[in-house]
Protein backbone atom coordinates (compact mmCIF):
# COMPACT_ATOMS: atom_id res chain seq x y z
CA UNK A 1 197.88 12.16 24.39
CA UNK A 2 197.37 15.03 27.06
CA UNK A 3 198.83 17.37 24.86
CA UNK A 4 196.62 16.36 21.84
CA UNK A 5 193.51 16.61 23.56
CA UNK A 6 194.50 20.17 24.74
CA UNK A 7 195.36 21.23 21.42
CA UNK A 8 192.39 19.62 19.57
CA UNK A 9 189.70 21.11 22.20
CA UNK A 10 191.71 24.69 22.00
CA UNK A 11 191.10 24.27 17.86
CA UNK A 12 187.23 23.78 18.32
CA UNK A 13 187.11 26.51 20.77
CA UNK A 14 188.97 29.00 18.81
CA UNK A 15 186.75 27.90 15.52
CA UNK A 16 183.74 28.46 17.79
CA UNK A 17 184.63 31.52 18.27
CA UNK A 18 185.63 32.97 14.85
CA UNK A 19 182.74 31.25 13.54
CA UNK A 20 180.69 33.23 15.98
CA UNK A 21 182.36 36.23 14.99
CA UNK A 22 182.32 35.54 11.11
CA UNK A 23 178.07 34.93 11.66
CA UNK A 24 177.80 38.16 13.46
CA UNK A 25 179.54 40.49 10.56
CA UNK A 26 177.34 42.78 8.58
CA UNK A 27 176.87 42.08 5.31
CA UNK A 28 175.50 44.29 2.13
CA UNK A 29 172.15 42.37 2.10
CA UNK A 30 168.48 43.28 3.30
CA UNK A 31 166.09 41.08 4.58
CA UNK A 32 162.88 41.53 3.09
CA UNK A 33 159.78 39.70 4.60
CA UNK A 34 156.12 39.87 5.54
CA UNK A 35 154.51 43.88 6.72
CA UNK A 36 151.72 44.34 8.79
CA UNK A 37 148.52 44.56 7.00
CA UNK A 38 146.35 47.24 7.39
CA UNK A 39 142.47 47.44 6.87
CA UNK A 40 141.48 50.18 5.47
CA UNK A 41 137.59 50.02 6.62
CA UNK A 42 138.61 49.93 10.48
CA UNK A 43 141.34 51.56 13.15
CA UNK A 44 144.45 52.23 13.92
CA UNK A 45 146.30 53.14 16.83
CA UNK A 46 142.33 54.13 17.74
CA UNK A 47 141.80 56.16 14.84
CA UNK A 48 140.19 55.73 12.04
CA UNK A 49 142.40 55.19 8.78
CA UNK A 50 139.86 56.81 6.04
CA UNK A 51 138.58 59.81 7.98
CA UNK A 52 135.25 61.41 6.43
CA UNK A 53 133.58 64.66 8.15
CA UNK A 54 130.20 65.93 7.07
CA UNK A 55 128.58 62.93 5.37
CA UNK A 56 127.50 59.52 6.94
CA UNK A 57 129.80 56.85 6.10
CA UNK A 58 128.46 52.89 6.16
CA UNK A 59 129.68 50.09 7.82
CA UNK A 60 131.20 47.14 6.23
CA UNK A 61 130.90 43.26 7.40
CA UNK A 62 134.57 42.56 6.14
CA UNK A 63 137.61 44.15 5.42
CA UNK A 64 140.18 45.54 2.70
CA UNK A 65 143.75 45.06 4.18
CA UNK A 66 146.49 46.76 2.66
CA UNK A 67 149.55 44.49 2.63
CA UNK A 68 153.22 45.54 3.54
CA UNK A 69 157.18 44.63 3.43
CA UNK A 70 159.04 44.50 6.48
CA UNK A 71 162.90 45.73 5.51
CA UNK A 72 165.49 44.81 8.04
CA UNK A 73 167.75 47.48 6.93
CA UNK A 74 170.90 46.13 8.60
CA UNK A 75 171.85 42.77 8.46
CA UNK A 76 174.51 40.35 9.92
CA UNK A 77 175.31 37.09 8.56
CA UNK A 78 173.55 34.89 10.67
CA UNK A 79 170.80 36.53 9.88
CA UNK A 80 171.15 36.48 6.13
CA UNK A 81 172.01 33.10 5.94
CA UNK A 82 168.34 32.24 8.31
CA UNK A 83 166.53 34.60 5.20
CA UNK A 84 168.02 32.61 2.60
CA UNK A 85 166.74 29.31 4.57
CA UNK A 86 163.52 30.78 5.00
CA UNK A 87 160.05 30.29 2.37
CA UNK A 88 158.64 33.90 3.88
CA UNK A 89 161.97 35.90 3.29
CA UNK A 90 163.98 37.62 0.51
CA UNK A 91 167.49 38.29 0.88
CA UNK A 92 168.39 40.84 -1.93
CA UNK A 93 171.34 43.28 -2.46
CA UNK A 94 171.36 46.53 -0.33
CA UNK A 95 171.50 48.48 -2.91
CA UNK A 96 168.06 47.62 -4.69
CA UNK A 97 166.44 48.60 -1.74
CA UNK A 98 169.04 51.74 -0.59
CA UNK A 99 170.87 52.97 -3.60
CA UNK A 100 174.29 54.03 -4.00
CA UNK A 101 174.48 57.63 -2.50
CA UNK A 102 171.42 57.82 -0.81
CA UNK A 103 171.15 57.24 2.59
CA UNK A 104 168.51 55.44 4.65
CA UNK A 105 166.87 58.49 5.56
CA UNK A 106 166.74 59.38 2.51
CA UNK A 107 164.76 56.15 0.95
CA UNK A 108 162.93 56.54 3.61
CA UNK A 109 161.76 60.09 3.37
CA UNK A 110 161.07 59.47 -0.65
CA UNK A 111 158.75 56.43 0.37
CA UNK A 112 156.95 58.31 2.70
CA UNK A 113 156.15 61.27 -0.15
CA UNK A 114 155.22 58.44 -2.00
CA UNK A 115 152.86 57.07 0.46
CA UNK A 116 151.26 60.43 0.32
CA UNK A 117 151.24 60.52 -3.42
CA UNK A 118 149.31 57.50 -3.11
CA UNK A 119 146.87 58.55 -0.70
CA UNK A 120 146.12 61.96 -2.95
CA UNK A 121 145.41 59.84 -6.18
CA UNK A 122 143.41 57.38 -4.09
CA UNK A 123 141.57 59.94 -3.19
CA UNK A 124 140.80 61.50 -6.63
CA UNK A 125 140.28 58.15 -8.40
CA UNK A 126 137.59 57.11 -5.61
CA UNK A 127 135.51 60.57 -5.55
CA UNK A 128 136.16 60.39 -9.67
CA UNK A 129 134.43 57.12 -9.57
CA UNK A 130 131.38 58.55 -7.36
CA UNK A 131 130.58 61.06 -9.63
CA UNK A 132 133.20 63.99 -8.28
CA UNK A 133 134.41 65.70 -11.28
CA UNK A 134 138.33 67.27 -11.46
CA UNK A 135 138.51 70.74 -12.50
CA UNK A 136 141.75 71.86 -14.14
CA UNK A 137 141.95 75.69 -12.87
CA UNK A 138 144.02 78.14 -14.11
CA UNK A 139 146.44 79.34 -11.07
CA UNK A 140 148.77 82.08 -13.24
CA UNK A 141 149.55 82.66 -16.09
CA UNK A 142 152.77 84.26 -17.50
CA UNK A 143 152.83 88.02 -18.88
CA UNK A 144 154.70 87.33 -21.71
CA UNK A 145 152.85 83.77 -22.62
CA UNK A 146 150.79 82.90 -25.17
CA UNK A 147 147.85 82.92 -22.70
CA UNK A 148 148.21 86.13 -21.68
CA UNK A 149 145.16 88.34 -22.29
CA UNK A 150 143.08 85.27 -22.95
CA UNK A 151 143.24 83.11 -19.92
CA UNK A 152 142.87 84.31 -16.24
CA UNK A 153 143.44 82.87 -12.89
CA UNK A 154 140.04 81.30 -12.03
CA UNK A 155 139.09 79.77 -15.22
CA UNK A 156 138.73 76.12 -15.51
CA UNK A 157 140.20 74.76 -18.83
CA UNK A 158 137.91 71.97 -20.14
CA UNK A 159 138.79 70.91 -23.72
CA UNK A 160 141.80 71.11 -26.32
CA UNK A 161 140.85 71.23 -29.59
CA UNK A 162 137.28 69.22 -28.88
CA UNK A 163 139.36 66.60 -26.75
CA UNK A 164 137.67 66.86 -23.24
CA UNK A 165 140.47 68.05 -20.27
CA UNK A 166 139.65 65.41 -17.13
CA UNK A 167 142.93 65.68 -15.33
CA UNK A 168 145.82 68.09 -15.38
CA UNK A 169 147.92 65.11 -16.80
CA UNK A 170 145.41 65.27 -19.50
CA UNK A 171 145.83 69.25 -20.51
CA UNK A 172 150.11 68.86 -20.87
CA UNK A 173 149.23 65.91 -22.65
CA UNK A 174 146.83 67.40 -25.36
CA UNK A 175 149.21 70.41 -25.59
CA UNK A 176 152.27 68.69 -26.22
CA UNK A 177 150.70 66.12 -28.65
CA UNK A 178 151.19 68.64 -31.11
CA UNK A 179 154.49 70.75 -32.34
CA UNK A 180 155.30 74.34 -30.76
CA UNK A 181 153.47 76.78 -33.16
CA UNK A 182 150.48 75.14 -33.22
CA UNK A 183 146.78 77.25 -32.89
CA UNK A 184 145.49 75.12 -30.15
CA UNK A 185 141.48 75.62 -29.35
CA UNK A 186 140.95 76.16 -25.55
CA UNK A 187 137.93 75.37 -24.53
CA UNK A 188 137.30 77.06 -20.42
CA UNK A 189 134.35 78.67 -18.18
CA UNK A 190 135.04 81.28 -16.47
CA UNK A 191 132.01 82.78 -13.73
CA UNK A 192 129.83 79.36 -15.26
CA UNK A 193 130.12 80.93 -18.83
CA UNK A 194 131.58 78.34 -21.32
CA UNK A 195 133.98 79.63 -23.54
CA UNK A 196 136.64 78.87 -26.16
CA UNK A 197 139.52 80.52 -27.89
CA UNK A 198 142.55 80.14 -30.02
CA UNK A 199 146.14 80.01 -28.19
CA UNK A 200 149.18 79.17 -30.25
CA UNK A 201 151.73 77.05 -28.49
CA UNK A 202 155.47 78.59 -27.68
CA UNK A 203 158.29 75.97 -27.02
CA UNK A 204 159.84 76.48 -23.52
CA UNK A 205 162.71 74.15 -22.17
CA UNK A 206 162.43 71.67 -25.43
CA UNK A 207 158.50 71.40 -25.30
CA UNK A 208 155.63 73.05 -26.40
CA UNK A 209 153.63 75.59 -23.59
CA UNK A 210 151.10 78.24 -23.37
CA UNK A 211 152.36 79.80 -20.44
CA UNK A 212 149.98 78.94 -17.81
CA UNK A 213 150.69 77.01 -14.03
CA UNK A 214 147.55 74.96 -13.43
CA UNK A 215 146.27 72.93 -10.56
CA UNK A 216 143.32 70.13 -10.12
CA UNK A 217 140.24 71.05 -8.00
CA UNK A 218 137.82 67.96 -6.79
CA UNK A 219 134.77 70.23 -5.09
CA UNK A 220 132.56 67.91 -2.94
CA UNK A 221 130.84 68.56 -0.03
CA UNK A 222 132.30 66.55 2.84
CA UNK A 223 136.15 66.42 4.03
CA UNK A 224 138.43 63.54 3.16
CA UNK A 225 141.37 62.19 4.86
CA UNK A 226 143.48 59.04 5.90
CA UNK A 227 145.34 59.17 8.70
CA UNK A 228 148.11 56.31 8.66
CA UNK A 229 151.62 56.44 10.01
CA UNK A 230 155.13 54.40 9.51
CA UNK A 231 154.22 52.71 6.26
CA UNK A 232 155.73 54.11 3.25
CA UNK A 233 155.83 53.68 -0.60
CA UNK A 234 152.54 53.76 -3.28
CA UNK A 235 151.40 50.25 -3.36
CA UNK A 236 148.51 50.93 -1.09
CA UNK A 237 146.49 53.20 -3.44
CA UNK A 238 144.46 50.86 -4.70
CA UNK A 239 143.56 49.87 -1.49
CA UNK A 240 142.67 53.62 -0.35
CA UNK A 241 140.37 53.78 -3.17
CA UNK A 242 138.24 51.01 -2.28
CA UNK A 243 138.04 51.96 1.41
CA UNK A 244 137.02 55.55 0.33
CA UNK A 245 134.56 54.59 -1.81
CA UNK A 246 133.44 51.49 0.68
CA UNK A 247 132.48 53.84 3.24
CA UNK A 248 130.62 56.82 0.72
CA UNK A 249 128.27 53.86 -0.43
CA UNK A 250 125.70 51.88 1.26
CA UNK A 251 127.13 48.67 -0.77
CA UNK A 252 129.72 46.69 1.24
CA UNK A 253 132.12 46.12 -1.19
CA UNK A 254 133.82 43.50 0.90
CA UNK A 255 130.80 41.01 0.72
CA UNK A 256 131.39 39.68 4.57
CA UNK A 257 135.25 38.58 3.11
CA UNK A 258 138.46 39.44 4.62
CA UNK A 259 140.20 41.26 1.05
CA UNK A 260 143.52 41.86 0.83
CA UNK A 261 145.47 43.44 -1.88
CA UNK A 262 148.09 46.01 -3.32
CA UNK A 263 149.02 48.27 -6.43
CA UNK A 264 149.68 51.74 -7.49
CA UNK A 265 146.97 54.21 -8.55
CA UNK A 266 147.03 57.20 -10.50
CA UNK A 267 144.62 59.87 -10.83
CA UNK A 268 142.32 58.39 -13.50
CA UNK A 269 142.18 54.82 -11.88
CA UNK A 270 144.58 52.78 -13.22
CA UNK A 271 146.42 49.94 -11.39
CA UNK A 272 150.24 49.87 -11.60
CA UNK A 273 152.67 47.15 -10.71
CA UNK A 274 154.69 47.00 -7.32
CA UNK A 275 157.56 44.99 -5.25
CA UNK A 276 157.33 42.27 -3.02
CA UNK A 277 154.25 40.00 -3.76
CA UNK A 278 155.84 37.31 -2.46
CA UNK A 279 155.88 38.44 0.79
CA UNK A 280 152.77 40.75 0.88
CA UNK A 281 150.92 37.32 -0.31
CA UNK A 282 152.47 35.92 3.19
CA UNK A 283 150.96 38.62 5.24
CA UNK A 284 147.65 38.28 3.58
CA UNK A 285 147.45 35.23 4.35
CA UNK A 286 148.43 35.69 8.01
CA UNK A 287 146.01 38.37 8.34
CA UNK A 288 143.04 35.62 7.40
CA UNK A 289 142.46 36.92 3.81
CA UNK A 290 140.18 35.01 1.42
CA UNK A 291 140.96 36.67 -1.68
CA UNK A 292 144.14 39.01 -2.93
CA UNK A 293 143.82 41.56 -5.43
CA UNK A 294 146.70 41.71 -7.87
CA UNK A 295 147.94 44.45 -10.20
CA UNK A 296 147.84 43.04 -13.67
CA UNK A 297 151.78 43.34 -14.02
CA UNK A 298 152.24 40.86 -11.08
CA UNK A 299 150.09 37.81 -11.95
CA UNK A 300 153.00 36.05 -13.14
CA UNK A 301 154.91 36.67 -10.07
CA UNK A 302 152.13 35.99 -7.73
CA UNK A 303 151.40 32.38 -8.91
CA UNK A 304 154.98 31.41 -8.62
CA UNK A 305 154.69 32.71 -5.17
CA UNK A 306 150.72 31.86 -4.43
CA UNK A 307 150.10 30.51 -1.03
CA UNK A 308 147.05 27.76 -0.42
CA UNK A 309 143.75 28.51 -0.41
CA UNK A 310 144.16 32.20 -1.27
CA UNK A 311 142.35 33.33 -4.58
CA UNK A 312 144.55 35.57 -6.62
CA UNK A 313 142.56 38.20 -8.61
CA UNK A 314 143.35 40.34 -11.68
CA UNK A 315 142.98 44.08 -11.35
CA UNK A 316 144.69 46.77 -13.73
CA UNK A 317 141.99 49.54 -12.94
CA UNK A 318 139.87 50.51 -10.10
CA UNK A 319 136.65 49.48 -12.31
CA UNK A 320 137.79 46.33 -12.47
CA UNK A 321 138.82 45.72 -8.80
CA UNK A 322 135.36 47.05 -8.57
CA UNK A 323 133.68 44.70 -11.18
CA UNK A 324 135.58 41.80 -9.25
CA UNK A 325 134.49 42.53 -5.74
CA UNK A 326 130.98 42.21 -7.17
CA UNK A 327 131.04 38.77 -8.96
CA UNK A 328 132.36 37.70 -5.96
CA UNK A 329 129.07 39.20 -3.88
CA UNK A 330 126.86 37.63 -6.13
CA UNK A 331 128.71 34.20 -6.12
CA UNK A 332 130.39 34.72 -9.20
CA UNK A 333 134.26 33.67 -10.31
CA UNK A 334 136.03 36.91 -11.25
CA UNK A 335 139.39 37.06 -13.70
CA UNK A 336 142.17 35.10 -11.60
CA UNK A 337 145.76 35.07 -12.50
């Protein structure tokens, strides 16, 4: 009997043991699960996030958070298996977060150029919307291109063929629209004086060209900047945007509210689609927000993941994340999910 009990409390102990050892084994999971949040309007690390020098900036009663997801990059069992039990957490496949050949570094050197991405076309979305105008300049142009003797370094294109030029996206677009060979009219000043002229497109590498490098110019009087560290990716643009233009208006776009929210923004304004609503809605909600702005593409995924008492709102442009922020200062009900 003696013998038994020896035996049967040496079996629990050494199945203590390897099931210690089996919970603490890595496995090729990540653990995704509420960021900080981040408002936009205020400080960090005692400086302020949206930097503006040489105009007054206002004040604003509320705030617009930006909303994060926390990666735990390396992950044992025990820990996986406490994601999987867990409503805040995602445990998903290492490689949808760190792909096959790239290293950690790597992903996170690419988010952080995307971060900065995001911050640039926040930036030229916002001054867009107050009135800023881009200016597609001519930086060189090739010798033996079909610009060459027609276009100089300087000039600012404006039009193709009677379309108007707004962004540089907008110029390759117009060009290419049409087949290599084609007399394209190119409408430019140059010193203030308007001008156009005929430049027929050359293919180069498979698409049509007219042998000029261009680059976008946003004049305005006042210096711009955001100065935010250790967060990476391009889902806070949208949230850039409204700070910016927040703080260049007397309106407070926040209406008093706590405002959370996420999405991509490109250069003309519009809203794109990004990963982990389900925990960025967590953090939100954490951080005391009273409304979350959603990109379009994520409403369906953000009311299967909604938390209580936490308004989800449409966006798919920074007019309408506009438009909404001011139904709800004058008491109205904007678009929800």
């Amino acid at each position: 009997m003696r013998r038994r009990g020896v035996t049967v409390l040496l079996g629990a102990l050494l199945t203590a043991l390897l099931s210690i050892g089996v919970l603490g084994a890595p496995v090729p999971y990540v653990v995704l699960g509420p960021g900080p949040t981040v408002d936009t309007l205020g400080q960090e690390d005692g400086k302020e996030v949206i930097q503006v020098t040489g105009r007054e900036t206002s004040t604003s009663a509320g705030q617009l958070r930006l909303t994060t997801v926390g990666v735990q990059p390396s992950v044992k069992l025990r820990s996986a298996i406490q994601g999987w039990l867990s409503e805040d957490q995602a445990v998903v496949p290492r490689e949808l977060v760190y792909p096959p050949g790239e290293s950690q570094q790597e992903v996170e050197q690419r988010n952080a150029e995307d971060f900065q991405v995001s911050q640039t076309s926040a930036e030229t979305a916002a001054l867009r919307e107050l009135g800023y105008e881009v200016q597609v300049v001519v930086k060189t142009v090739a010798a033996d291109g079909p610009a060459a003797g027609v276009l100089r370094p300087g000039d600012v294109v404006t039009s193709v063929d009677g379309e108007p030029v707004p962004l540089a996206s907008r110029l390759t677009d117009l060009i290419r629209a049409k087949p290599a060979g084609t007399a394209l009219r190119i409408g430019y000043t140059r010193d203030g004086v308007a001008r156009t002229d005929t430049i027929t497109s050359q293919e180069q590498d498979g698409r049509p060209r007219i042998g000029i490098e261009i680059e976008q110019q946003q004049p305005h009087p006042f210096t711009l900047a955001i100065d935010l560290k250790d967060i990476g990716g391009p889902s806070a643009g949208l949230m850039f945007a409204l700070g910016i233009i927040d703080k260049l208006t007397p309106e407070d776009l926040t209406g008093g509210r706590v405002i959370a929210g996420t999405g991509t923004i490109d250069d003309s304004g519009r809203v794109g689609p990004i990963g982990g609503i389900p925990q960025k809605l967590v953090g939100a909600k954490q951080a005391g927000a009273k409304v979350f702005l959603v990109p379009a593409a994520n409403c369906a995924e953000a009311v299967r993941n909604r938390q209580p008492d936490l308004p989800l709102v449409k966006v798919g442009s920074l007019d309408e994340a506009l438009a909404a922020l001011e139904t709800l200062r004058s008491g109205g009900q904007p678009t929800h999910c």
